[in-house]
C-alpha atoms as a PDB file:
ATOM      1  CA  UNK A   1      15.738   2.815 -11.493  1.00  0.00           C
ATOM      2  CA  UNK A   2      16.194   5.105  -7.933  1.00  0.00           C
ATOM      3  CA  UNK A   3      15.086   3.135  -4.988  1.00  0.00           C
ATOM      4  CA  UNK A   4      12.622   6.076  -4.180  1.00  0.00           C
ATOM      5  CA  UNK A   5      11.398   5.763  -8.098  1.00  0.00           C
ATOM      6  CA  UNK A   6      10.579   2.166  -7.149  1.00  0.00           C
ATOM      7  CA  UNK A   7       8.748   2.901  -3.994  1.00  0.00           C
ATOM      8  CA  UNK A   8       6.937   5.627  -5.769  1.00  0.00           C
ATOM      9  CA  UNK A   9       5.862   2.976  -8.518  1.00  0.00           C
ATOM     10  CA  UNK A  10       5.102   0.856  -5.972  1.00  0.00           C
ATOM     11  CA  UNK A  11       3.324   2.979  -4.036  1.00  0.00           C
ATOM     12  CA  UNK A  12       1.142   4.248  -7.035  1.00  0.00           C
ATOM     13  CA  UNK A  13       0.607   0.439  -8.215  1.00  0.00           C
ATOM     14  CA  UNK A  14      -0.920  -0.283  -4.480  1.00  0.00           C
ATOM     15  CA  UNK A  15      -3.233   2.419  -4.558  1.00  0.00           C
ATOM     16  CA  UNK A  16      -4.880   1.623  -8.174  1.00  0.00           C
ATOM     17  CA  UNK A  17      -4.901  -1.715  -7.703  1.00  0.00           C
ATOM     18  CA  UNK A  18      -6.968  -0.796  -4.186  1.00  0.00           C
ATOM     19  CA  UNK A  19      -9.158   1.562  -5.392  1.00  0.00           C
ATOM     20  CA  UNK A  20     -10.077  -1.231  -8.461  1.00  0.00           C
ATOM     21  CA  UNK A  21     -10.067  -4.040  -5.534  1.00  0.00           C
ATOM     22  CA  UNK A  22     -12.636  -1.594  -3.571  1.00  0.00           C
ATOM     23  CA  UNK A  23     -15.013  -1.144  -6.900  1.00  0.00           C
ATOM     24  CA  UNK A  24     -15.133  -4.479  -7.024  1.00  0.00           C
ATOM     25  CA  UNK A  25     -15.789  -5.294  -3.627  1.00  0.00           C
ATOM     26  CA  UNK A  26     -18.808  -2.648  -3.760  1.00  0.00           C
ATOM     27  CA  UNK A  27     -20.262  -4.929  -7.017  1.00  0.00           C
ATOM     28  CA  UNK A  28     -20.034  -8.438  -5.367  1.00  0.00           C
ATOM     29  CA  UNK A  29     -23.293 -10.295  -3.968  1.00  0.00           C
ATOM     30  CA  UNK A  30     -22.349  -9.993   0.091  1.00  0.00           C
ATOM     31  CA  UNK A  31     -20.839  -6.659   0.338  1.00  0.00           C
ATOM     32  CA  UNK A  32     -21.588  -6.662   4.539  1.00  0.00           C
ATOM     33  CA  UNK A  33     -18.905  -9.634   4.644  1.00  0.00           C
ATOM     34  CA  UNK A  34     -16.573  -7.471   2.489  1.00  0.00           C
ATOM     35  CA  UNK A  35     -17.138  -4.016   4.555  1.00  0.00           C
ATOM     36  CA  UNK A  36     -13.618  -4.319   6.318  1.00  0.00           C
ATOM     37  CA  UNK A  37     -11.749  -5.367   3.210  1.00  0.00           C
ATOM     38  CA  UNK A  38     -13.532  -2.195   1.152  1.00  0.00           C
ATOM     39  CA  UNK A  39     -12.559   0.343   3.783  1.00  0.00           C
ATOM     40  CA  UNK A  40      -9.206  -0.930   4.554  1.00  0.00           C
ATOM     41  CA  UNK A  41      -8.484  -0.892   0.322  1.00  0.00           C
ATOM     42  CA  UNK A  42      -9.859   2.573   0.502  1.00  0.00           C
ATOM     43  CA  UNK A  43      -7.276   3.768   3.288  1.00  0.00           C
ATOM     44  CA  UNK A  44      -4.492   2.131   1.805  1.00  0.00           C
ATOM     45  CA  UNK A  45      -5.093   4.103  -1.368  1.00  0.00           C
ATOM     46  CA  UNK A  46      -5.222   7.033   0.095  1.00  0.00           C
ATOM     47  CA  UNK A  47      -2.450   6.642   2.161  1.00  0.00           C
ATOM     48  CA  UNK A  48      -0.287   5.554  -0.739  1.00  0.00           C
ATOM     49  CA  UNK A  49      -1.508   8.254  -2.811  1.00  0.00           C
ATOM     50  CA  UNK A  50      -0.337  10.482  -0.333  1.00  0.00           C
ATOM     51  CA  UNK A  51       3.163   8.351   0.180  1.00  0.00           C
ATOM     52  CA  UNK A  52       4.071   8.862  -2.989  1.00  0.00           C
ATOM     53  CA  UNK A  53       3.836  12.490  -3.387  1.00  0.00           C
ATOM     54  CA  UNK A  54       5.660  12.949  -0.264  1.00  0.00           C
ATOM     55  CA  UNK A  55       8.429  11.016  -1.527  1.00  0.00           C
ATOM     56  CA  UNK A  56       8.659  12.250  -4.753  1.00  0.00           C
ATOM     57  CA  UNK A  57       8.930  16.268  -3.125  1.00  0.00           C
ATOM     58  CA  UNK A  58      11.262  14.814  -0.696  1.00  0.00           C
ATOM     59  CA  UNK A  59       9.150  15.402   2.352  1.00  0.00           C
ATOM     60  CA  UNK A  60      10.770  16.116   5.422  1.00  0.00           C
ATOM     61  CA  UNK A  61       8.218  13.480   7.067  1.00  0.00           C
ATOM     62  CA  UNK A  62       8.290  11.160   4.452  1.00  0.00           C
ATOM     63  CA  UNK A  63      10.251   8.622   6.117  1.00  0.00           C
ATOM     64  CA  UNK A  64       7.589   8.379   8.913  1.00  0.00           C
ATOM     65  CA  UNK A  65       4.633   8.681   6.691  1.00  0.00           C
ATOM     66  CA  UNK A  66       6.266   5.604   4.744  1.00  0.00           C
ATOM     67  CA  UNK A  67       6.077   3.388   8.246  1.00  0.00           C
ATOM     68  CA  UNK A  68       2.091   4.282   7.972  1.00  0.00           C
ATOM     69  CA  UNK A  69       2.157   3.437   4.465  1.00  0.00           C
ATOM     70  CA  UNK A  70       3.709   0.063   5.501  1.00  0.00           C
ATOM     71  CA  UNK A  71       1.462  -0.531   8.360  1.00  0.00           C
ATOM     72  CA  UNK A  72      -1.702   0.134   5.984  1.00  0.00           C
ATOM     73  CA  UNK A  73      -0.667  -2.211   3.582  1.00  0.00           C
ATOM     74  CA  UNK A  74       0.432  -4.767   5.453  1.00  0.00           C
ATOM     75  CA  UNK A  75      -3.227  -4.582   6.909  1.00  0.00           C
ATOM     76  CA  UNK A  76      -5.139  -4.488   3.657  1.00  0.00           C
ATOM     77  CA  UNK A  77      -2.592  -7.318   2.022  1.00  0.00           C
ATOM     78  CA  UNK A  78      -3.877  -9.408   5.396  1.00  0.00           C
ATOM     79  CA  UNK A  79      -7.678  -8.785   4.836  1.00  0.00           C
ATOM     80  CA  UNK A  80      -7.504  -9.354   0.983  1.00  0.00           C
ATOM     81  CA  UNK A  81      -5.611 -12.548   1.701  1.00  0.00           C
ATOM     82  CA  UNK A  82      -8.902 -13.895   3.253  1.00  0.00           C
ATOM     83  CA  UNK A  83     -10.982 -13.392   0.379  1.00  0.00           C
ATOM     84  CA  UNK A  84      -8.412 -14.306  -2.502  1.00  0.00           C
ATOM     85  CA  UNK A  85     -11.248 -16.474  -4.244  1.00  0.00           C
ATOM     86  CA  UNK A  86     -12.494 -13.195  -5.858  1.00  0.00           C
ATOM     87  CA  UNK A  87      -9.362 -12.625  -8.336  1.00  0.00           C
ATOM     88  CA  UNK A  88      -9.291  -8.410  -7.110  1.00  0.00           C
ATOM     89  CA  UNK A  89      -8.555  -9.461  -3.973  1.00  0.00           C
ATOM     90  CA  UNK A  90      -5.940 -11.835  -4.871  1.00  0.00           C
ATOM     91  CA  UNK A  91      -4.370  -9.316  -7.239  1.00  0.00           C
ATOM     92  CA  UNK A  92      -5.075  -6.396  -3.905  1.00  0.00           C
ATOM     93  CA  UNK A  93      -2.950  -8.898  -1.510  1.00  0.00           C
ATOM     94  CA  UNK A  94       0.154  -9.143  -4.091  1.00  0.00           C
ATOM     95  CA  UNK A  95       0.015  -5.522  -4.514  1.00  0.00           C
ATOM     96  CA  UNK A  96      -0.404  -4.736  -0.844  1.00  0.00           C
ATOM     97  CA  UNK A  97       2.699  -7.275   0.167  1.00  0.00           C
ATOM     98  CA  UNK A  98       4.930  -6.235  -2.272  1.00  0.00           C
ATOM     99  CA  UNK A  99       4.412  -2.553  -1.685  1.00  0.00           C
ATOM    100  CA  UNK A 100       4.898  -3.277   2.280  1.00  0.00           C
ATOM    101  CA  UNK A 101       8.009  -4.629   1.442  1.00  0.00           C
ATOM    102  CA  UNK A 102       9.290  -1.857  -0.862  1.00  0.00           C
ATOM    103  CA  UNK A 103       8.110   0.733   2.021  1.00  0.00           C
ATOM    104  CA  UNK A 104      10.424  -1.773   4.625  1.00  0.00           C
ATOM    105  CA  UNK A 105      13.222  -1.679   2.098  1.00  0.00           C
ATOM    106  CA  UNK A 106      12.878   2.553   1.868  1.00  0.00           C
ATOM    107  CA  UNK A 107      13.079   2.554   5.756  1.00  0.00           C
ATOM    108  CA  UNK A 108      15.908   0.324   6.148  1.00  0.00           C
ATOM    109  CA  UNK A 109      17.957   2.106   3.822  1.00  0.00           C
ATOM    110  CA  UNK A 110      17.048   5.425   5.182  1.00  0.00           C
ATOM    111  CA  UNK A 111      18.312   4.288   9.037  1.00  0.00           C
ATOM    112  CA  UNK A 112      21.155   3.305   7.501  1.00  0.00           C
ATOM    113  CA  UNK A 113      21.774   6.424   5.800  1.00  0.00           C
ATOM    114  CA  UNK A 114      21.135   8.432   8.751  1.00  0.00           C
ATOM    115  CA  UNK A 115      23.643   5.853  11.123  1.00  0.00           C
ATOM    116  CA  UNK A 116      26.551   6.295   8.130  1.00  0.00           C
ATOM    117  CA  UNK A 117      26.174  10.288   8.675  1.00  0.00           C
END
């Protein structure tokens, strides 16, 4: 598998697993103490959502729009972590770091594509 077909996955995988983190959030007893983590899963989703289709047309910003992607979910992974005795939050924070990391990985390699040119 491409490195940009993993991102994509990975980028895709974040946002379900956010929006189904954010459901869940909106269904538990204290939703008040849960505001931040329910809009912070809904921007991530959104913003991977968006990620992804900019990588897979081969944006001309998708490199930059991938830092945002890794900010957001480095964010959301942070705020789930705090609240990883409900099991969708747990599940949100794995999702969250791991896509973080892919987006660092798709940076990384592009700056050193660009420096090899």
């Amino acid at each position: 598998m491409k490195q940009n077909d993993t991102l994509v996955q990975s980028l895709l995988d974040c946002a379900r697993t956010c929006d189904m983190c954010a459901e869940a959030c909106l269904n538990e007893q204290d939703v008040k103490m849960l505001s931040k983590c329910i809009k912070l899963d809904m921007d991530c989703a959104d913003i991977c959502y968006e990620g992804a289709r900019l990588i897979q047309r081969n944006s001309e910003i998708a490199q930059q729009f991938i830092a945002v992607c890794e900010k957001i979910c480095t964010m959301c992974g942070d705020e789930c972590q705090k609240h990883t005795h409900m099991k969708h939050c747990q599940q949100c924070a794995e999702a969250c770091r791991k896509c973080a990391e892919e987006c660092r990985n798709y940076h990384t390699a592009s700056v050193t594509d660009r420096e090899m040119m």
